[in-house]
PDB file of N, CA and C in Angstrom:
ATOM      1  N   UNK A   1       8.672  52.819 -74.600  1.00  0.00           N
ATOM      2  CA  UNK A   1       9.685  51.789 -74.518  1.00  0.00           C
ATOM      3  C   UNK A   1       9.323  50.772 -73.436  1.00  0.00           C
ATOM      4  N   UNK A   2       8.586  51.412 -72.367  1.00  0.00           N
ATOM      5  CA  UNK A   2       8.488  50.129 -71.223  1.00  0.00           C
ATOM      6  C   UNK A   2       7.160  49.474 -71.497  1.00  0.00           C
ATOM      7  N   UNK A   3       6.517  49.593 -72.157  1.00  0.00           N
ATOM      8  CA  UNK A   3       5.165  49.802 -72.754  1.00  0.00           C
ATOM      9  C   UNK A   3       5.741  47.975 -73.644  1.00  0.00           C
ATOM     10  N   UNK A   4       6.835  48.511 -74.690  1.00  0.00           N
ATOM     11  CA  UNK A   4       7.072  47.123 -75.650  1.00  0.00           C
ATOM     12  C   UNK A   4       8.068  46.440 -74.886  1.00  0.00           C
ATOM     13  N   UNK A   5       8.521  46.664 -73.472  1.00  0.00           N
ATOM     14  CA  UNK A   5       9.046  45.542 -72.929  1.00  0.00           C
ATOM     15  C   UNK A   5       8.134  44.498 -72.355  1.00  0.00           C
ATOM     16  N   UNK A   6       7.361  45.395 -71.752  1.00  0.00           N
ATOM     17  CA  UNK A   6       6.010  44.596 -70.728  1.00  0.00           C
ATOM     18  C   UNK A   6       5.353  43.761 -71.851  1.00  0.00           C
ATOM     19  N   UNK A   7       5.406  44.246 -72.981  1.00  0.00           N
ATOM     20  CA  UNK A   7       4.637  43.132 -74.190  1.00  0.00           C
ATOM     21  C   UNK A   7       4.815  41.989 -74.445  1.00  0.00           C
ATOM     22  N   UNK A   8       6.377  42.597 -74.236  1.00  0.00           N
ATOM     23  CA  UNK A   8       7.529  40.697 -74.488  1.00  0.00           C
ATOM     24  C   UNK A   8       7.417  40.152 -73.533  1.00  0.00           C
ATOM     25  N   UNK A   9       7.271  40.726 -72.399  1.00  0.00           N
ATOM     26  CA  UNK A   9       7.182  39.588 -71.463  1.00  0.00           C
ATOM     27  C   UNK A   9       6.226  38.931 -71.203  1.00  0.00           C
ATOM     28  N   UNK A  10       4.453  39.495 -71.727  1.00  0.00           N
ATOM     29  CA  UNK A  10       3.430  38.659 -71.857  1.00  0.00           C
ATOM     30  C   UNK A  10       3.188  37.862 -73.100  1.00  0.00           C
ATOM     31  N   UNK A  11       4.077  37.950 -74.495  1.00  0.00           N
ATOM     32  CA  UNK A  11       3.877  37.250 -74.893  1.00  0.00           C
ATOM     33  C   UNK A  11       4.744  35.903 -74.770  1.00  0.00           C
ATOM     34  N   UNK A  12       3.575  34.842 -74.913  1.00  0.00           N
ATOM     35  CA  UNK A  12       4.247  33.626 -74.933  1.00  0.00           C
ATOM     36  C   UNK A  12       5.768  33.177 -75.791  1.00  0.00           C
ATOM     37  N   UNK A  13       6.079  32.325 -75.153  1.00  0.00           N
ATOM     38  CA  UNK A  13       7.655  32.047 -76.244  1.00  0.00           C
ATOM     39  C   UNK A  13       7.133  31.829 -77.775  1.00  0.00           C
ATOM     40  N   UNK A  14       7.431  31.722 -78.549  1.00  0.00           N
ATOM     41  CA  UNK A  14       7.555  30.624 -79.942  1.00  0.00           C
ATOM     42  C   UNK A  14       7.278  29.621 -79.990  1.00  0.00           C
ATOM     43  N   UNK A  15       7.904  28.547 -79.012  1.00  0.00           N
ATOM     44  CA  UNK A  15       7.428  27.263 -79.068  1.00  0.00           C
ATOM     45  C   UNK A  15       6.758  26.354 -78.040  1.00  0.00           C
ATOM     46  N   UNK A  16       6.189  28.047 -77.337  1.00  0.00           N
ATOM     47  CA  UNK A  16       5.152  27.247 -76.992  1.00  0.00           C
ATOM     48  C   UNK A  16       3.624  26.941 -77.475  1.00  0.00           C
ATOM     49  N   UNK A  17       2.813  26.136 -76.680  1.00  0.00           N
ATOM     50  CA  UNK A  17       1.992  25.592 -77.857  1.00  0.00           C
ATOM     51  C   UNK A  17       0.890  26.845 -77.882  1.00  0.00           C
ATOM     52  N   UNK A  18      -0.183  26.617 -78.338  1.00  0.00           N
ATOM     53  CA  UNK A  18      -1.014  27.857 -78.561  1.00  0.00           C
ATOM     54  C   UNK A  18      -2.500  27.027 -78.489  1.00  0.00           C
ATOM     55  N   UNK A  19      -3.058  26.459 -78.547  1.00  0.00           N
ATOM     56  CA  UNK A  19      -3.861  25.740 -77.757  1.00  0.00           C
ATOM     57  C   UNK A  19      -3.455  24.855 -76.247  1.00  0.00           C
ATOM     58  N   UNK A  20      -4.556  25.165 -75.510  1.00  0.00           N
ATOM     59  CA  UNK A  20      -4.297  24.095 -73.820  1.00  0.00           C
ATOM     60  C   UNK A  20      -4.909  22.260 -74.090  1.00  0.00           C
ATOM     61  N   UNK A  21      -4.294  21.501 -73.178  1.00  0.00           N
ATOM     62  CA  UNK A  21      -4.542  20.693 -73.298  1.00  0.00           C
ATOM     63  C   UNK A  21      -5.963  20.493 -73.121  1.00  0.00           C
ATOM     64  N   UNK A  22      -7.047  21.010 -73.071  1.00  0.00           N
ATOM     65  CA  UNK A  22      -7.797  20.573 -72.486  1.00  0.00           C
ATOM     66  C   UNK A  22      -8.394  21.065 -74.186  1.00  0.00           C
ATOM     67  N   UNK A  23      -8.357  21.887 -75.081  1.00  0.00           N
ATOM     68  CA  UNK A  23      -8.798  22.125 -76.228  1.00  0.00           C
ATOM     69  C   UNK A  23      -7.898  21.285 -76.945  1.00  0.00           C
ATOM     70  N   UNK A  24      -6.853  20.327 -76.722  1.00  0.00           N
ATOM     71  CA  UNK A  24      -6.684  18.910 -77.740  1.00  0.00           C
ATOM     72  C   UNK A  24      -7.470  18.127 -77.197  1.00  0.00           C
ATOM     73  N   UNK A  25      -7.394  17.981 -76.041  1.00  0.00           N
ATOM     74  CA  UNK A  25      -9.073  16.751 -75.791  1.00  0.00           C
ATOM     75  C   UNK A  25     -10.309  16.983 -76.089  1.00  0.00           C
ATOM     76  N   UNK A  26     -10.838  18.021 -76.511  1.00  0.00           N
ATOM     77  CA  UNK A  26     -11.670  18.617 -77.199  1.00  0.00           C
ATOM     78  C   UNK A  26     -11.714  18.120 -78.357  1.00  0.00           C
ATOM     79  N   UNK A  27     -10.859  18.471 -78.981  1.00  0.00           N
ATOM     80  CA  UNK A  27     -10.528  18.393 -80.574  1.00  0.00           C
ATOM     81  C   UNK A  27     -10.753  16.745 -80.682  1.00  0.00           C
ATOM     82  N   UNK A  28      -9.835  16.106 -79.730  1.00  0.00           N
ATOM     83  CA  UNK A  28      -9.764  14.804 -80.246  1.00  0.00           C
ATOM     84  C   UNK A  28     -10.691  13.643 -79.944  1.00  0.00           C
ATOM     85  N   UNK A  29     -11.582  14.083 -79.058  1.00  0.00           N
ATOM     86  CA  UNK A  29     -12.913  13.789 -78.556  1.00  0.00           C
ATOM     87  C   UNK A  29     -13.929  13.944 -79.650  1.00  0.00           C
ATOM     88  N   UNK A  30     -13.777  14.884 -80.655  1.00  0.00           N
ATOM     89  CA  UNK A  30     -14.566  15.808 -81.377  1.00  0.00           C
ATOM     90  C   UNK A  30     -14.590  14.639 -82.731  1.00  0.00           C
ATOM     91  N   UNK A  31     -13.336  14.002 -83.014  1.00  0.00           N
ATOM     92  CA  UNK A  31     -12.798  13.210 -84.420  1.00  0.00           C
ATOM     93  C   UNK A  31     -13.061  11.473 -84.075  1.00  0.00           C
ATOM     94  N   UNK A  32     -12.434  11.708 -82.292  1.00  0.00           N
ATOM     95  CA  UNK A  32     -13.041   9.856 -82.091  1.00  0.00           C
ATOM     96  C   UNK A  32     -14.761   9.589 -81.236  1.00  0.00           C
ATOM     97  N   UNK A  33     -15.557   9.222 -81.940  1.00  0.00           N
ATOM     98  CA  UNK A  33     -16.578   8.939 -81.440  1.00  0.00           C
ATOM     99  C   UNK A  33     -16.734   7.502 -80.975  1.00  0.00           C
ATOM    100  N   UNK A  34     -15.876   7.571 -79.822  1.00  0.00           N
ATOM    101  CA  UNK A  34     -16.228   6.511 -78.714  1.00  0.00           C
ATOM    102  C   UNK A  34     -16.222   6.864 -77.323  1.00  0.00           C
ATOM    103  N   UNK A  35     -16.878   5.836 -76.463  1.00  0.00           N
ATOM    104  CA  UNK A  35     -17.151   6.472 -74.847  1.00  0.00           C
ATOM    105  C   UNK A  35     -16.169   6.121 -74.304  1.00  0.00           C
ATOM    106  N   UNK A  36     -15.052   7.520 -73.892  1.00  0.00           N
ATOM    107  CA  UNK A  36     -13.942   6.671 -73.053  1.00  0.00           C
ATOM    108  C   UNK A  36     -13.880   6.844 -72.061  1.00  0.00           C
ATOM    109  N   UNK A  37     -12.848   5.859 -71.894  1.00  0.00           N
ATOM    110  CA  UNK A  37     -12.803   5.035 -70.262  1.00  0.00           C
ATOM    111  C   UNK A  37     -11.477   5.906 -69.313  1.00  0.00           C
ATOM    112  N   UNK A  38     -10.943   6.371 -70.476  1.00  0.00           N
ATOM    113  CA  UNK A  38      -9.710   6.922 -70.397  1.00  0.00           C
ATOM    114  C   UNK A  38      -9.467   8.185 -71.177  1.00  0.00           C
ATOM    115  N   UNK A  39      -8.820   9.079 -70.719  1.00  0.00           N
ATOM    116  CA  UNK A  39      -7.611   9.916 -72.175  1.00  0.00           C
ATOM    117  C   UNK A  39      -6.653  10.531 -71.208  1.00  0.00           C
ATOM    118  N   UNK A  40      -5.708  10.673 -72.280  1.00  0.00           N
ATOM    119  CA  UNK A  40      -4.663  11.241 -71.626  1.00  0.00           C
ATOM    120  C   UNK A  40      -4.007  12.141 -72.507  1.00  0.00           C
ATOM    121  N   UNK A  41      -3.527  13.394 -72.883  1.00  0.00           N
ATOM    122  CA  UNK A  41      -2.672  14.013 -73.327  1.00  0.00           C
ATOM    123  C   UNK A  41      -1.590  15.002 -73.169  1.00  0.00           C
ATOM    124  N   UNK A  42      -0.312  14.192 -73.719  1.00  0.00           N
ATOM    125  CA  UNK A  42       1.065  14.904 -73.557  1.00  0.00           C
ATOM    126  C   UNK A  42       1.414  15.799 -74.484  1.00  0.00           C
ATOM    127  N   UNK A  43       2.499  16.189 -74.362  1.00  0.00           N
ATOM    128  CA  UNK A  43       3.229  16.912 -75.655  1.00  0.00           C
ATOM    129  C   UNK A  43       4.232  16.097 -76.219  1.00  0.00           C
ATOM    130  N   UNK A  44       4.217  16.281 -77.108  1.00  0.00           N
ATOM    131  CA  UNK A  44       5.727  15.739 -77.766  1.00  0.00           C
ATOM    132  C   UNK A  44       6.002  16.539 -79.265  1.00  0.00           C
ATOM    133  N   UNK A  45       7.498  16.445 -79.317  1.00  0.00           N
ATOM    134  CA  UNK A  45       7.954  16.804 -80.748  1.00  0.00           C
ATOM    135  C   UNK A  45       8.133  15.827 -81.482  1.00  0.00           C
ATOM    136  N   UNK A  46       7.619  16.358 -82.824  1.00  0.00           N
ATOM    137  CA  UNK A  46       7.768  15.775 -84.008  1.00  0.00           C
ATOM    138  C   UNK A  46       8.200  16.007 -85.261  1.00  0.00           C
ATOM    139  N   UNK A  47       8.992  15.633 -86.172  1.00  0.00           N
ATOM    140  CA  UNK A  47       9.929  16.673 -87.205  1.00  0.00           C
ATOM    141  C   UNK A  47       9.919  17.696 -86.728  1.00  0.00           C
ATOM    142  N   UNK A  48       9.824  18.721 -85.933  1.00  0.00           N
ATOM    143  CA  UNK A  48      10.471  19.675 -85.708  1.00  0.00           C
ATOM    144  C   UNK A  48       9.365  20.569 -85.552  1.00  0.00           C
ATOM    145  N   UNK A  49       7.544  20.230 -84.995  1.00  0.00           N
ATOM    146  CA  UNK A  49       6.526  20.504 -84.494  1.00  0.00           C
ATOM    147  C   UNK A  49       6.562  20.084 -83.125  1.00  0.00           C
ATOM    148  N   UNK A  50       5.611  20.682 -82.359  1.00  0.00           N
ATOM    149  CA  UNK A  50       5.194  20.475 -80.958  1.00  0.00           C
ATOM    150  C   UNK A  50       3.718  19.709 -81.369  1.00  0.00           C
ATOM    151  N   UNK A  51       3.600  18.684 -80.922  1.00  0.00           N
ATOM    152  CA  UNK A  51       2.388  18.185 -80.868  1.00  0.00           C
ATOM    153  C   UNK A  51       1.756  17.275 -79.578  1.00  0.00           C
ATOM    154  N   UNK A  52       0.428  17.850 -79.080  1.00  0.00           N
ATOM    155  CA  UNK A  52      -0.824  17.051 -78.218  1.00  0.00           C
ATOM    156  C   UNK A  52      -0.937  15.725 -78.789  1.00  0.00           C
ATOM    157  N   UNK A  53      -0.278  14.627 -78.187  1.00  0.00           N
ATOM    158  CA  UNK A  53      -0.832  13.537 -78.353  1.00  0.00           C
ATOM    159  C   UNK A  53      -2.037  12.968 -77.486  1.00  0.00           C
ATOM    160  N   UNK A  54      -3.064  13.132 -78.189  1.00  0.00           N
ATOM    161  CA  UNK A  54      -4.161  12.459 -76.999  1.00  0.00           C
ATOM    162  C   UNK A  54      -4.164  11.389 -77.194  1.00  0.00           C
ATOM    163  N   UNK A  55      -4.396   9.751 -76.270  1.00  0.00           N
ATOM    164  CA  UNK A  55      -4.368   8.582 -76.525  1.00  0.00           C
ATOM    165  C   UNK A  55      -6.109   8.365 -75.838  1.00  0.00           C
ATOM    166  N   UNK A  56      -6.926   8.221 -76.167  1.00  0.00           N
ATOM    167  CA  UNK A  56      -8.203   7.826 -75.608  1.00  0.00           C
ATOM    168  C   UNK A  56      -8.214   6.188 -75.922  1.00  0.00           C
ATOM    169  N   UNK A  57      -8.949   5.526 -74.375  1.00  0.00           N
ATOM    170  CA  UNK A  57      -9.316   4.266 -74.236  1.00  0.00           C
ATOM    171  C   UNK A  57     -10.571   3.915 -73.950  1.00  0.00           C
ATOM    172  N   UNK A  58     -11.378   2.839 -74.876  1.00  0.00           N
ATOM    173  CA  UNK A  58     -12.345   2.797 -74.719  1.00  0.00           C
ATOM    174  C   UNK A  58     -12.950   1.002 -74.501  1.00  0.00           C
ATOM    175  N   UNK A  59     -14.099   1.178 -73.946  1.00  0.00           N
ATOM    176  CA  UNK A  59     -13.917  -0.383 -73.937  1.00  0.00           C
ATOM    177  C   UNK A  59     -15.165  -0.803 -75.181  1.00  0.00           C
ATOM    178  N   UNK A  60     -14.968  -1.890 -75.970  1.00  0.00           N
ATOM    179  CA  UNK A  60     -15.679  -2.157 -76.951  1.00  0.00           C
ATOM    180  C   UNK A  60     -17.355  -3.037 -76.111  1.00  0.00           C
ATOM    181  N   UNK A  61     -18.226  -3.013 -77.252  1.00  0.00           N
ATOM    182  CA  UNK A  61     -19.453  -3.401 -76.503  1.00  0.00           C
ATOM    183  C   UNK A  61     -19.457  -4.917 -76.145  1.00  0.00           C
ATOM    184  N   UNK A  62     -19.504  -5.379 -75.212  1.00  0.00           N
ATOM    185  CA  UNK A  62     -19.377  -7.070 -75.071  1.00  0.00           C
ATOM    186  C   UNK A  62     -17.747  -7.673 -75.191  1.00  0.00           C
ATOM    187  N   UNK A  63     -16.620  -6.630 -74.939  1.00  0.00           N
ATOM    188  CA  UNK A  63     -15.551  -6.996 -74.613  1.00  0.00           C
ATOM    189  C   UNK A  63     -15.478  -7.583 -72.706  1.00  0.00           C
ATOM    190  N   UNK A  64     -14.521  -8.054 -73.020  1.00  0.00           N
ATOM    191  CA  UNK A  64     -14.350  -8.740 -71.775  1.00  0.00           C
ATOM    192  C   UNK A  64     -13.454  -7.928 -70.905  1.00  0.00           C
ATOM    193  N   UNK A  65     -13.402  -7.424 -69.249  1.00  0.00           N
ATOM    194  CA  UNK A  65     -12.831  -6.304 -68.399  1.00  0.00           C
ATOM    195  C   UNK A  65     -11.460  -6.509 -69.390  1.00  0.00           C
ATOM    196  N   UNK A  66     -10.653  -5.146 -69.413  1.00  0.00           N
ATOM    197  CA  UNK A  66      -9.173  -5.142 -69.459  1.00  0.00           C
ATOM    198  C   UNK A  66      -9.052  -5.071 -70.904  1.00  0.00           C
ATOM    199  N   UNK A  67      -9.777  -5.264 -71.785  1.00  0.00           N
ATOM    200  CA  UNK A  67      -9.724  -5.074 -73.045  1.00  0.00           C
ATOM    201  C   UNK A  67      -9.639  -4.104 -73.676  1.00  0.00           C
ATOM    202  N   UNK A  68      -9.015  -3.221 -74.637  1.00  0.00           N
ATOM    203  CA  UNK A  68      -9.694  -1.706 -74.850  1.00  0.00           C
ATOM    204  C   UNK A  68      -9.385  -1.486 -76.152  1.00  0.00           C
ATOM    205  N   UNK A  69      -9.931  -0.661 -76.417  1.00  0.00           N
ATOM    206  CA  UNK A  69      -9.777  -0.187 -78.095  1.00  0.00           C
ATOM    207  C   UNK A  69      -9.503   1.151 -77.809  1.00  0.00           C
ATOM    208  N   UNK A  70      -7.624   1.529 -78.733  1.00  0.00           N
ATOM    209  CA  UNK A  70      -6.697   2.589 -78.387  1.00  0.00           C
ATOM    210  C   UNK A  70      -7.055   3.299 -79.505  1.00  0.00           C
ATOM    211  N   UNK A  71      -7.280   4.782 -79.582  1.00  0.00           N
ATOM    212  CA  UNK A  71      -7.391   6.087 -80.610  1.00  0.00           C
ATOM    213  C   UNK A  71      -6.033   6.804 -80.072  1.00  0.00           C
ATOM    214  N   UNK A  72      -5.637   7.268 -81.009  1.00  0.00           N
ATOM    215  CA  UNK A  72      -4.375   8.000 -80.760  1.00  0.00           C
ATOM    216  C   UNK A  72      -4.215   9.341 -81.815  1.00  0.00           C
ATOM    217  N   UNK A  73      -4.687  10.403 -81.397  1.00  0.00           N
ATOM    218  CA  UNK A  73      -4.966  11.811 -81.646  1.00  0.00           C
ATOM    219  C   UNK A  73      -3.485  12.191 -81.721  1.00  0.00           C
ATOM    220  N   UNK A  74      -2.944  12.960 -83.059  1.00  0.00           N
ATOM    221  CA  UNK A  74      -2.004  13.957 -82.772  1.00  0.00           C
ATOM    222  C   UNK A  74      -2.291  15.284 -83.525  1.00  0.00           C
ATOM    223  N   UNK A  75      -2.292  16.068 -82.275  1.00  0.00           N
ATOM    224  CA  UNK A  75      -2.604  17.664 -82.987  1.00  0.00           C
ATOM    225  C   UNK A  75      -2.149  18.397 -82.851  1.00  0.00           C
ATOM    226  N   UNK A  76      -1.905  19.207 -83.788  1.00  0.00           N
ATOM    227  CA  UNK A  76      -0.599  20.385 -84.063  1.00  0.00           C
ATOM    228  C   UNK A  76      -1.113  21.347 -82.670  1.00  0.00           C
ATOM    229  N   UNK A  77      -0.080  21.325 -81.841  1.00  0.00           N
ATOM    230  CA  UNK A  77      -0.011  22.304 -80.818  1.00  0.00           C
ATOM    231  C   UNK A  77      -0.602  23.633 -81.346  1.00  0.00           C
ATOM    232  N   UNK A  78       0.481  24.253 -82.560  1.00  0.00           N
ATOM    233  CA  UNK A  78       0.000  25.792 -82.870  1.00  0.00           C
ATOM    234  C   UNK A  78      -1.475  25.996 -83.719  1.00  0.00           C
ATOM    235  N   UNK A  79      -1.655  24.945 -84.553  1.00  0.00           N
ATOM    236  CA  UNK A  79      -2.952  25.062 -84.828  1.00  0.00           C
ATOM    237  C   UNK A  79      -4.341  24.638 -84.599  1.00  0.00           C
ATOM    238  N   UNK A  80      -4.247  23.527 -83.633  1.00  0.00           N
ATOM    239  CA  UNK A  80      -5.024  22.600 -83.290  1.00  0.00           C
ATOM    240  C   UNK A  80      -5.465  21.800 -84.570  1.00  0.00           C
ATOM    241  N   UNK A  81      -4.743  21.594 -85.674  1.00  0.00           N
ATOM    242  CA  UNK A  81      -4.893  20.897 -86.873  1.00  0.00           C
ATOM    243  C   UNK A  81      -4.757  19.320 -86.465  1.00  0.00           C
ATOM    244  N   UNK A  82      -5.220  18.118 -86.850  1.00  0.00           N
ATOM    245  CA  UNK A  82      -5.169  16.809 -86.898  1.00  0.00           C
ATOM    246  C   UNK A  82      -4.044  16.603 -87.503  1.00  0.00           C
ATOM    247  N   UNK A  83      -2.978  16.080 -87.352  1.00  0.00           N
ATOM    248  CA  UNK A  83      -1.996  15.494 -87.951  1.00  0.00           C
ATOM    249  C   UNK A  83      -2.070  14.455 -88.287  1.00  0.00           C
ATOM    250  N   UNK A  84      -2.345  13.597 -87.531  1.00  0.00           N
ATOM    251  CA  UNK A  84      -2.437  12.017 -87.217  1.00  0.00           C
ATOM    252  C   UNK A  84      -3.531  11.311 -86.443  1.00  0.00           C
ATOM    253  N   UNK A  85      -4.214  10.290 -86.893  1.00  0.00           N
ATOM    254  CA  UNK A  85      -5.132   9.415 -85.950  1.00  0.00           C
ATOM    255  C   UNK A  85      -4.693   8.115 -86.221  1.00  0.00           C
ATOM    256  N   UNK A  86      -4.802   7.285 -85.236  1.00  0.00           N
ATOM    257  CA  UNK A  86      -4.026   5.667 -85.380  1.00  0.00           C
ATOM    258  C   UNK A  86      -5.163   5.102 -84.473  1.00  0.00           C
ATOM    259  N   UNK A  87      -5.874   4.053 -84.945  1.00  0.00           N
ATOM    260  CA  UNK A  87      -6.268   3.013 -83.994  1.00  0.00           C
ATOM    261  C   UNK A  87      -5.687   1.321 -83.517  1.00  0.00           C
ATOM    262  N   UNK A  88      -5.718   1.197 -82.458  1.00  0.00           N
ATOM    263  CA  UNK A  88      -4.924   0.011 -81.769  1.00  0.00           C
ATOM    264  C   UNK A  88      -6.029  -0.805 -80.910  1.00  0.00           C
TER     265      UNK A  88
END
């Protein structure tokens, strides 16, 4: 019995995510092939998923400072699946 309490308490909740952020920047590094200047990734919900939004910034070749070209990664927290890619 103390055996399947100690279990519950190491396993993680439900909703939390099941990949770390650092394996959605992975992932989303992995789908955008550009050199960035930047990334950043949060969590957020979506219909009723947890999802890694990574936003990577990159600067284009012969752009001028301050310019950037936006990738925007969303990946299923529990599976590390691609949901979404948007460029800006």
């Amino acid at each position: 019995m103390a055996l399947a309490s100690l279990g519950a308490l190491c396993d993680p909740p439900a909703n939390s995510p099941e990949i770390s952020r650092e394996r959605a920047i992975e992932i989303a590094r992995q789908e955008v092939d550009i050199a960035a200047e930047s990334v950043e990734a949060v969590q957020v919900a979506s219909e009723g998923r947890i999802l890694w939004r990574v936003t990577i910034k990159a600067r284009l070749p012969d752009a001028p400072p301050g310019l950037f070209e936006t990738r925007i990664v969303d990946i299923d927290a529990r599976s590390g699946k691609i949901v979404s890619l948007s460029t800006s």
